[in-house]
Protein backbone atom coordinates (compact mmCIF):
# COMPACT_ATOMS: atom_id res chain seq x y z
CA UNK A 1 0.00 0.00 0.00
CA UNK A 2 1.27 3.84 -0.99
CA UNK A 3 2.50 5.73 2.00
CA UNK A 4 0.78 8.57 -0.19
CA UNK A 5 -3.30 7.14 0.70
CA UNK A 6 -1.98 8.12 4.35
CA UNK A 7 -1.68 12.03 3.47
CA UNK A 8 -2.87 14.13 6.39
CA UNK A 9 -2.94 11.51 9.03
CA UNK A 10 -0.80 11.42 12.39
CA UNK A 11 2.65 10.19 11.70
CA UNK A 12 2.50 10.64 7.90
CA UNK A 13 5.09 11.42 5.43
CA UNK A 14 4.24 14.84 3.17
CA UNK A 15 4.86 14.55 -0.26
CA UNK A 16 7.18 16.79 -2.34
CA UNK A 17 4.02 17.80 -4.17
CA UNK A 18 2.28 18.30 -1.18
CA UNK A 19 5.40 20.54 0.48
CA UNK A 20 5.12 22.79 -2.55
CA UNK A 21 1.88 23.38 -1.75
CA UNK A 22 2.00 24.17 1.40
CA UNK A 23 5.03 26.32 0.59
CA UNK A 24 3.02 28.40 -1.99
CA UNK A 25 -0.48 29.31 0.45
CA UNK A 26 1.09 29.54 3.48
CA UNK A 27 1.61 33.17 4.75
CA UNK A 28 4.66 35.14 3.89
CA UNK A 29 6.40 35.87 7.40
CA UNK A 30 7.31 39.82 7.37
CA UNK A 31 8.70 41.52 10.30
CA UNK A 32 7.90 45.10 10.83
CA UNK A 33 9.77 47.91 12.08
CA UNK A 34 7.17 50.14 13.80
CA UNK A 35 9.56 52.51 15.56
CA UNK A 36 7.82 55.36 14.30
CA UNK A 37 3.91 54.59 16.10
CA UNK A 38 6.08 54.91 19.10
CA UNK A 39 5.12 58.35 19.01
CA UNK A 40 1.49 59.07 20.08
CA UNK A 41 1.35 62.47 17.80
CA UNK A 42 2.20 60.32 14.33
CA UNK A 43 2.87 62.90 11.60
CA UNK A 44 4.02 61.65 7.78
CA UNK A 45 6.08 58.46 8.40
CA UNK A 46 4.00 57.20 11.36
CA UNK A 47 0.92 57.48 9.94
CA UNK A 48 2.81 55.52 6.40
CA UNK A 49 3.69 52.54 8.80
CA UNK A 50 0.13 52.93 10.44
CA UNK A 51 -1.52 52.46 7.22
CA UNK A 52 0.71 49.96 6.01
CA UNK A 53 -0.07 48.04 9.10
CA UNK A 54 -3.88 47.79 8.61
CA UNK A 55 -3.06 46.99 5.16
CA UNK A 56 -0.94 43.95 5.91
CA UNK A 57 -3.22 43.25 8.37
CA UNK A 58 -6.30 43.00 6.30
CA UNK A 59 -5.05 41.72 2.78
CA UNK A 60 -4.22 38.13 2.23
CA UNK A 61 -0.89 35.90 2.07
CA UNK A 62 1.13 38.14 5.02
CA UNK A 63 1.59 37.21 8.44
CA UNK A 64 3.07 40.37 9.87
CA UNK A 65 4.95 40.71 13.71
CA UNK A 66 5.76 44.30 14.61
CA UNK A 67 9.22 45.24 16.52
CA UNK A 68 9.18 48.84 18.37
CA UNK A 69 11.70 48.78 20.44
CA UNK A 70 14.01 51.62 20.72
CA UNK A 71 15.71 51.05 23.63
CA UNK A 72 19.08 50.52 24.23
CA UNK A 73 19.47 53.08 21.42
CA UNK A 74 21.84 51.33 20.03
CA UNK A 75 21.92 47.98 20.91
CA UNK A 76 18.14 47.81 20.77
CA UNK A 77 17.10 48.18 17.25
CA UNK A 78 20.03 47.55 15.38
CA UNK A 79 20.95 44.68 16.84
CA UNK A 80 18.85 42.81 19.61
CA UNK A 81 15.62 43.43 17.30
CA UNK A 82 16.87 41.77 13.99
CA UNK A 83 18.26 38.50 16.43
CA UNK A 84 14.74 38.81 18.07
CA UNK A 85 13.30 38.52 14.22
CA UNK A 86 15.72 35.55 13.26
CA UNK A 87 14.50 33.79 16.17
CA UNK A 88 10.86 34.45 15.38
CA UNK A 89 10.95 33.09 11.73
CA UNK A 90 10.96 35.99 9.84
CA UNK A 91 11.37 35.33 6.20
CA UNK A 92 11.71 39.08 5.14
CA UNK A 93 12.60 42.51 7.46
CA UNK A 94 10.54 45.26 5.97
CA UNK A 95 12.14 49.04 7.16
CA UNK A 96 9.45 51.45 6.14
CA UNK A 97 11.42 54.41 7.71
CA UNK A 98 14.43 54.38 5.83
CA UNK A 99 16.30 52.22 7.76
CA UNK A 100 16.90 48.33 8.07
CA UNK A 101 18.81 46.75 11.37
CA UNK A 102 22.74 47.30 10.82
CA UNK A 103 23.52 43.79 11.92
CA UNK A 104 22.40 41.15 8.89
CA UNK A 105 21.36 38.21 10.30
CA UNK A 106 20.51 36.61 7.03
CA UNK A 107 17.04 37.98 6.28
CA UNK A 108 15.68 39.43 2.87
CA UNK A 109 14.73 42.88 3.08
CA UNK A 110 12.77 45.63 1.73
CA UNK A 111 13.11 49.36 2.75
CA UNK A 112 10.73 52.45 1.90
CA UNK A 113 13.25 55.62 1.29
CA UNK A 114 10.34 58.38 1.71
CA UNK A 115 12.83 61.08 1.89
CA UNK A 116 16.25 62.49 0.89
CA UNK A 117 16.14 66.18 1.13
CA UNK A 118 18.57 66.06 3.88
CA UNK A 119 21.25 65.34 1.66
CA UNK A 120 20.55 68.31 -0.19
CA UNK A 121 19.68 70.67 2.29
CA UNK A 122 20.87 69.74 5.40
CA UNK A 123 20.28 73.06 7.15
CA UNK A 124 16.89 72.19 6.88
CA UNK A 125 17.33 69.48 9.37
CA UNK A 126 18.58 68.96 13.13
CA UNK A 127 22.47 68.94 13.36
CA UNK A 128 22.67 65.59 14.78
CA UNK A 129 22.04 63.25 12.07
CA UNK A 130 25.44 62.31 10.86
CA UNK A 131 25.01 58.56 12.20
CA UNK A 132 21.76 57.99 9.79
CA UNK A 133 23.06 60.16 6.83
CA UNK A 134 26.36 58.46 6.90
CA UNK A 135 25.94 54.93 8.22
CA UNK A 136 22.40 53.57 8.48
CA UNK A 137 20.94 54.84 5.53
CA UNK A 138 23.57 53.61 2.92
CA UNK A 139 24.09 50.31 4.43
CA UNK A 140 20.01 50.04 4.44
CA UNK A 141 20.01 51.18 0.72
CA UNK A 142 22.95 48.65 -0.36
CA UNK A 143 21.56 45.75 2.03
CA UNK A 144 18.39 45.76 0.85
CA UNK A 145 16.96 43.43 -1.65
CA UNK A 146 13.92 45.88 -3.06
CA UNK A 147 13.67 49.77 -2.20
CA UNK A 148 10.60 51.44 -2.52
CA UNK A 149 10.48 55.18 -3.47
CA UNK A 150 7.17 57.16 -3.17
CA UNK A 151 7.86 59.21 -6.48
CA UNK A 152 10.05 58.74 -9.37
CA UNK A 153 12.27 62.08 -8.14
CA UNK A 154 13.01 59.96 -4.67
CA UNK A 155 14.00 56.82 -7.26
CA UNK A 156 16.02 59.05 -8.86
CA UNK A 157 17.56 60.92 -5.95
CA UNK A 158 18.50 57.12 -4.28
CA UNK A 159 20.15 55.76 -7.49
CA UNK A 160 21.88 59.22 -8.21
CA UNK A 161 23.39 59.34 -4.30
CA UNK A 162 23.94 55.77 -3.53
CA UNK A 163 24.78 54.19 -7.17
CA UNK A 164 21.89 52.25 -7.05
CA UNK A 165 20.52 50.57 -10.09
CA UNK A 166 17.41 51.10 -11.25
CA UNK A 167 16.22 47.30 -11.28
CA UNK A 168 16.13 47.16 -7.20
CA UNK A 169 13.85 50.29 -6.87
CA UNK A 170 10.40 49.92 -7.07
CA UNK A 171 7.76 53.38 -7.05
CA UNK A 172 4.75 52.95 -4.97
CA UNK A 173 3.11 56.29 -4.53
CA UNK A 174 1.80 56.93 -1.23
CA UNK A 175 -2.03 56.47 -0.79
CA UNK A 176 -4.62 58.96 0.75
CA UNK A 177 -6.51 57.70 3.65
CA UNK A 178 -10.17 57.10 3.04
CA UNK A 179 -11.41 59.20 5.82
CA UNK A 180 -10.03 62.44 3.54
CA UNK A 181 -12.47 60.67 0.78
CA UNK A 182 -15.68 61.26 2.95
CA UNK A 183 -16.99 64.55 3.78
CA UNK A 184 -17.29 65.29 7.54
CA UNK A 185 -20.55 65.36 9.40
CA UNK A 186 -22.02 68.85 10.46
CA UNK A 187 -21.63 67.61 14.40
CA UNK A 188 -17.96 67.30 13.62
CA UNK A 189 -17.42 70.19 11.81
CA UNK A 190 -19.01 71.65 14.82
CA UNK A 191 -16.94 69.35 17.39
CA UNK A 192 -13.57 70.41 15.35
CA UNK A 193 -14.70 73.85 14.90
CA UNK A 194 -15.03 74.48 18.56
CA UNK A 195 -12.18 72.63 19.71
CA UNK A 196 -10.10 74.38 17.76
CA UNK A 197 -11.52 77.85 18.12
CA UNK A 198 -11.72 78.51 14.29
CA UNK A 199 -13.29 80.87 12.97
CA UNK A 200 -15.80 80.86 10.05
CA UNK A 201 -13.03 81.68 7.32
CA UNK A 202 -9.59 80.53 7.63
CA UNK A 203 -6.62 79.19 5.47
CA UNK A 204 -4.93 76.22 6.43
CA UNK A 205 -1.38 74.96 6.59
CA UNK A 206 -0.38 71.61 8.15
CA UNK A 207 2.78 70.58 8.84
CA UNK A 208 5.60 70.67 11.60
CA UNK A 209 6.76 74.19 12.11
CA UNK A 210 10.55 73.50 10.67
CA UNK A 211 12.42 75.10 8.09
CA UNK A 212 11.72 72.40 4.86
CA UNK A 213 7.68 73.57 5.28
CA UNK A 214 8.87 77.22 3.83
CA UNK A 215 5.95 78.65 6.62
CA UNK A 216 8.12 82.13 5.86
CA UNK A 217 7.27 82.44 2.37
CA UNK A 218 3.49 81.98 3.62
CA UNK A 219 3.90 84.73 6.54
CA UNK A 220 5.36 87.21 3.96
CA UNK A 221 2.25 86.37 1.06
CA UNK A 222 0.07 86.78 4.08
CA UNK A 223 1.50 90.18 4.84
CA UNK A 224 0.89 91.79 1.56
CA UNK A 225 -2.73 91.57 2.03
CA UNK A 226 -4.11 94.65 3.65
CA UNK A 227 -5.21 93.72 7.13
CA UNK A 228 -9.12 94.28 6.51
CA UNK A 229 -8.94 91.78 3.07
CA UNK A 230 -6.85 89.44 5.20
CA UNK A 231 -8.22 85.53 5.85
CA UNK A 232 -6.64 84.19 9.36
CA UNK A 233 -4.08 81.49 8.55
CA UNK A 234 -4.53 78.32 11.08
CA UNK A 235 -1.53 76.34 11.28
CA UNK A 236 -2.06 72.38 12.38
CA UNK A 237 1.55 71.08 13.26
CA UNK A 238 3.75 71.18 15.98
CA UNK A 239 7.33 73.19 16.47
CA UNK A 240 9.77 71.01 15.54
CA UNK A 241 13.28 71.97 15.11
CA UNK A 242 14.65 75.56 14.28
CA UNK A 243 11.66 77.46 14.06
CA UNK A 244 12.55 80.29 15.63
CA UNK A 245 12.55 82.50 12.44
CA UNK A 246 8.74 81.64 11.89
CA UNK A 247 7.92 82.92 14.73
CA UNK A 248 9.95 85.95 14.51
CA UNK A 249 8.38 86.68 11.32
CA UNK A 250 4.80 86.87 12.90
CA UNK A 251 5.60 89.47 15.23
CA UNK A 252 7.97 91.43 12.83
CA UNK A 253 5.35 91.65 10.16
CA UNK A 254 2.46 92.28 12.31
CA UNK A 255 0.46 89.56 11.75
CA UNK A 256 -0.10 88.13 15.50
CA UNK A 257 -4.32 88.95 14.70
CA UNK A 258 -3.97 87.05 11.88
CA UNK A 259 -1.89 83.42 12.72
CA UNK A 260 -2.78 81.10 15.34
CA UNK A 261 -0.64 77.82 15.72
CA UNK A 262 -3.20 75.20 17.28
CA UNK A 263 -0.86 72.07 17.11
CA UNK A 264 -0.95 68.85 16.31
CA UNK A 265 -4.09 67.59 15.01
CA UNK A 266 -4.87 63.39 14.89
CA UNK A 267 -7.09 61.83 12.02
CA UNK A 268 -9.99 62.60 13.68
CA UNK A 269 -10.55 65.65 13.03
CA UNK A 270 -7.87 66.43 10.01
CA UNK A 271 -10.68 65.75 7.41
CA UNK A 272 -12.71 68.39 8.93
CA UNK A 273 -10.19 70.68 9.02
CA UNK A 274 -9.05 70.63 5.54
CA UNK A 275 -12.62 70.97 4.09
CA UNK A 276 -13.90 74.33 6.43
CA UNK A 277 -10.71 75.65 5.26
CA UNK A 278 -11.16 78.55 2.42
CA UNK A 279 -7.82 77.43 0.84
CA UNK A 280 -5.24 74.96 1.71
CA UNK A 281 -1.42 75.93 1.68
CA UNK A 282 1.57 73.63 0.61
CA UNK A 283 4.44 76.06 0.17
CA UNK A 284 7.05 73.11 1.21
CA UNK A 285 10.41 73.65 -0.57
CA UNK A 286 10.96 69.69 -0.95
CA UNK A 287 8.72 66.71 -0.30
CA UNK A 288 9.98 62.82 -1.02
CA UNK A 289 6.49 61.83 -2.80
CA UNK A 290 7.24 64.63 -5.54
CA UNK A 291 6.23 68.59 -5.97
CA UNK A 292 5.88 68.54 -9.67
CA UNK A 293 3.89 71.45 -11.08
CA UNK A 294 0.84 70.86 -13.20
CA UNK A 295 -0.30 73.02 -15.54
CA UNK A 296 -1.94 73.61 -18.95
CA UNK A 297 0.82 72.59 -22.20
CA UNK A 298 2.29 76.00 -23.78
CA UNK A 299 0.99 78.25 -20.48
CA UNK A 300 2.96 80.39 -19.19
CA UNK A 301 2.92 78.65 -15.71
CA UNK A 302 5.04 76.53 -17.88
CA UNK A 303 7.10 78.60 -19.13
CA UNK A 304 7.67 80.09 -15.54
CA UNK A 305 8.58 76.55 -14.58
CA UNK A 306 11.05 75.54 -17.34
CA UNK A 307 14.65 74.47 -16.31
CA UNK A 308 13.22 75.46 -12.18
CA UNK A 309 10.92 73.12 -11.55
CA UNK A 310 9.54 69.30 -12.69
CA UNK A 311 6.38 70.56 -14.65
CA UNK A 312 3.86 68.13 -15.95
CA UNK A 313 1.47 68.78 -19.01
CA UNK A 314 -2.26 68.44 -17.81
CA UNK A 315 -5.76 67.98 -19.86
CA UNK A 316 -9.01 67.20 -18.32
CA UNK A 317 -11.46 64.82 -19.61
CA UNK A 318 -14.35 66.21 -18.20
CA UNK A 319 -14.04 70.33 -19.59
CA UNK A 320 -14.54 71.45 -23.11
CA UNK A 321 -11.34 73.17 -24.70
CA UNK A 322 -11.60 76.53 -26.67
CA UNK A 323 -9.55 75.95 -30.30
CA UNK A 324 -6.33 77.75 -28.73
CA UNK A 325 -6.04 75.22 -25.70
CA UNK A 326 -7.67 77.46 -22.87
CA UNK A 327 -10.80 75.76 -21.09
CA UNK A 328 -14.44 76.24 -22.24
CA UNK A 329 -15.07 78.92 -19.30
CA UNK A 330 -18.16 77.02 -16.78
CA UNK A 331 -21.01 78.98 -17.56
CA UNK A 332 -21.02 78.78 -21.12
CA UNK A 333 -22.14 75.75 -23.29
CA UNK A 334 -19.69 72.94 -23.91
CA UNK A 335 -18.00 73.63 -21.01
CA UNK A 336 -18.63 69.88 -19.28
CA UNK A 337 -18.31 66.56 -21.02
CA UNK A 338 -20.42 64.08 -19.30
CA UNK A 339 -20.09 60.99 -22.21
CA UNK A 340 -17.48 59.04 -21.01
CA UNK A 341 -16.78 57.78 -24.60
CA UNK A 342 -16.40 61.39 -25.47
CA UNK A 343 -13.97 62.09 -22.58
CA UNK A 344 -11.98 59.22 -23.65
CA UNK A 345 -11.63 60.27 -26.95
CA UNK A 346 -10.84 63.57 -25.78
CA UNK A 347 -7.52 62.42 -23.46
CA UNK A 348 -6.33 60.38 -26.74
CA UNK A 349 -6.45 63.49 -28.40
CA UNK A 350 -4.65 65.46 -25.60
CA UNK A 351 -1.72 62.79 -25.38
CA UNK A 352 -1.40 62.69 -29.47
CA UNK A 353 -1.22 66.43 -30.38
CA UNK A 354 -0.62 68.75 -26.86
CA UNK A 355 2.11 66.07 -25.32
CA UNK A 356 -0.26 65.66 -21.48
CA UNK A 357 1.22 63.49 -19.50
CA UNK A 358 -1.72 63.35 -16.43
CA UNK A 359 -5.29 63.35 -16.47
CA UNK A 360 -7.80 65.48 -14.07
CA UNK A 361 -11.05 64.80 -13.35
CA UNK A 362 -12.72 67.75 -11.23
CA UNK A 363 -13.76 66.40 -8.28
CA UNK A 364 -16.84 68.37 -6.92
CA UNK A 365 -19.04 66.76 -9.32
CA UNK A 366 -21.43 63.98 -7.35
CA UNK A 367 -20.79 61.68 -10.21
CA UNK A 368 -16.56 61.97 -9.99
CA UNK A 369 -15.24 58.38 -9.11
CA UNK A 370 -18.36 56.88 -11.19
CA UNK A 371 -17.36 58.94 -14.47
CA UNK A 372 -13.27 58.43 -14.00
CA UNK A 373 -14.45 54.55 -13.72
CA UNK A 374 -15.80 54.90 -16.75
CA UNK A 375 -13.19 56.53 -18.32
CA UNK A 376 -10.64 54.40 -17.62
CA UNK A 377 -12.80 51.49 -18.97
CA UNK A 378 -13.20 53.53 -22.70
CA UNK A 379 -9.10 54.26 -22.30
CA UNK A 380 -8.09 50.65 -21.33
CA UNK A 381 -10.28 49.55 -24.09
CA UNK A 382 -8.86 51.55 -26.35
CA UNK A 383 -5.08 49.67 -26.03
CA UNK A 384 -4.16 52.79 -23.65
CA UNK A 385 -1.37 52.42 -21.03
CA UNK A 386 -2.58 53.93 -17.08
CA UNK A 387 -0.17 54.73 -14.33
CA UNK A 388 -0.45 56.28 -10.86
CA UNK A 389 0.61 59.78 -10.81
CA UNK A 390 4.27 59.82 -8.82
């Protein structure tokens, strides 16, 4: 009798087929730096590793243990974590902070580089970095197997700086989380509103109150608006590292009536925030996930950004274009397309003879993520080539 009838019984002998098998469904075994959710205000990175978390977490064919120790400072992460993951059966050490453990202990890994302004700019940045710039980042680039980049500038940037080919760097654009996709009740606009002390018209700039977040340039634009025409300026963000100049610049251009710094501000009640606001702000001078400019092909906001700045061409498939390449203005006719086939045909026509590289569809119609659906349908149909926007 076959030792094979006996599969799955106490005692028996797997096959080889049978090992394959089990090889191929069984859960790939990742450990997970989560050093940065050690912080209980998460900004950029934390919230990155808290998303990636519940990501893991809820998709399929990952088993994922989490290491957050930081202590000894040394000792701790670099070297008693990744021994703590060999014992543990790790089969791959993920870094999603720019960093993987110093000591190799024989593991596969992956590591997100989100960020390498401060090789550029370094006095945008604490002085006491030298032992990431110099030793844990480049041994983390060079040691691991796949790097993932947010945008193809931070791809570029890694391969440039560490001699990295391009074959071991992988772009995965950041996401949005889908709490910024719903709009906020009116109890929690009131909730956020009060908590907050906002008033009815603001603008709004988030982001930790340090030099890379260019909060001067806003301070200055703010000042050239006579005080009556003036719309308060909420920042949401703590004070980081040498901000001293930012606040100087409130009180030297007058404009303590017109700033308020509230501070950090968790998930809860960011969405809120962002969509009271009048305008949003991004004045950053550098950002790893890309700060190219968009802008109609031949306008002079190109032509401004030529040999300065990455500029991309952009068309929308939902507006009507005038014969010279300016938009169909809203309240005349033509100035929507609502035919999907029509919009489709229109973006093919874009790419071919005005050179667009990225597609917009205006958001504050109802029907948005229904019509881009379609779209993309028509475009896909039609042999066309999609990628996400980094």
């Amino acid at each position: 009798m076959s030792w094979r009838r006996f599969l799955g019984r106490l005692g028996s002998i797997p096959t080889p087929e049978e090992r394959s098998r089990a090889a191929a469904t069984a859960p790939i075994r990742v450990a997970l730096d989560t050093r940065a959710l050690n912080h209980e205000d998460a900004t950029g990175v934390g919230r990155y590793v808290r998303a990636l978390l519940t990501a893991f977490r809820e998709g399929h064919g990952v088993a994922v243990t989490t290491y957050g120790e930081r202590t000894p400072r040394l000792l701790g992460p670099q070297v008693m974590t990744p021994l703590r993951m060999r014992r543990d059966r790790a089969q791959l050490i993920h870094g999603p902070a720019n960093s993987l453990p110093l000591l190799f202990v024989g593991l596969p890994g992956v590591v997100t580089i989100h960020d390498l302004a401060i090789y550029a700019h370094p006095e945008w940045f604490p002085g006491d970095q030298w032992f990431a710039t110099k030793v844990v980042v480049p041994r983390s680039v060079h040691q691991a197997r796949m790097i993932i980049c947010p945008s193809e500038a931070t791809k570029a940037a890694t391969m440039r700086l560490f001699g990295v080919e391009a074959a071991r760097c992988r772009v995965i654009p950041h996401g949005v989380e889908t709490e910024f996709a719903l709009p906020a009740s009116p109890s929690v606009r009131a909730e956020v509103q009060t908590r907050y002390a906002l008033p009815d018209r603001y603008v709004l700039q988030v982001g930790t109150v340090q030099p890379r977040k260019n909060y001067i340039t806003t301070l200055r634009a703010l000042a050239r608006i006579p005080a009556p025409e003036r719309v308060p300026l909420i920042v949401v963000g703590g004070f980081g590292w040498k901000y001293g100049p930012v606040v100087d610049a409130v009180r030297d251009l007058e404009l303590t009536g017109s700033v308020r710094f509230v501070g950090y501000a968790g998930m809860p009640d960011l969405p809120a925030l962002y969509q009271m606001a009048q305008a949003v702000l991004f004045p950053s001078l550098d950002e790893g996930f890309g700060l190219p400019v968009l802008g109609l092909p031949g306008s002079r906001l190109q032509e401004r950004a030529t040999g300065r700045v990455p500029f991309f061409a952009e068309g929308f498939a939902d507006r009507g274009y005038r014969p010279d390449g300016s938009l169909v203005p809203r309240d005349q006719p033509g100035a929507f397309i609502k035919d999907p086939a029509a919009a489709a045909a229109q973006v093919r026509r874009l790419i071919a003879e005005r050179g667009v590289r990225t597609i917009c569809v205006h958001g504050d119609n109802p029907e948005a993520v229904a019509f881009v659906r379609a779209v993309r349908a028509e475009l896909l149909k039609a042999g066309a080539e999609l990628r996400p926007f980094a």
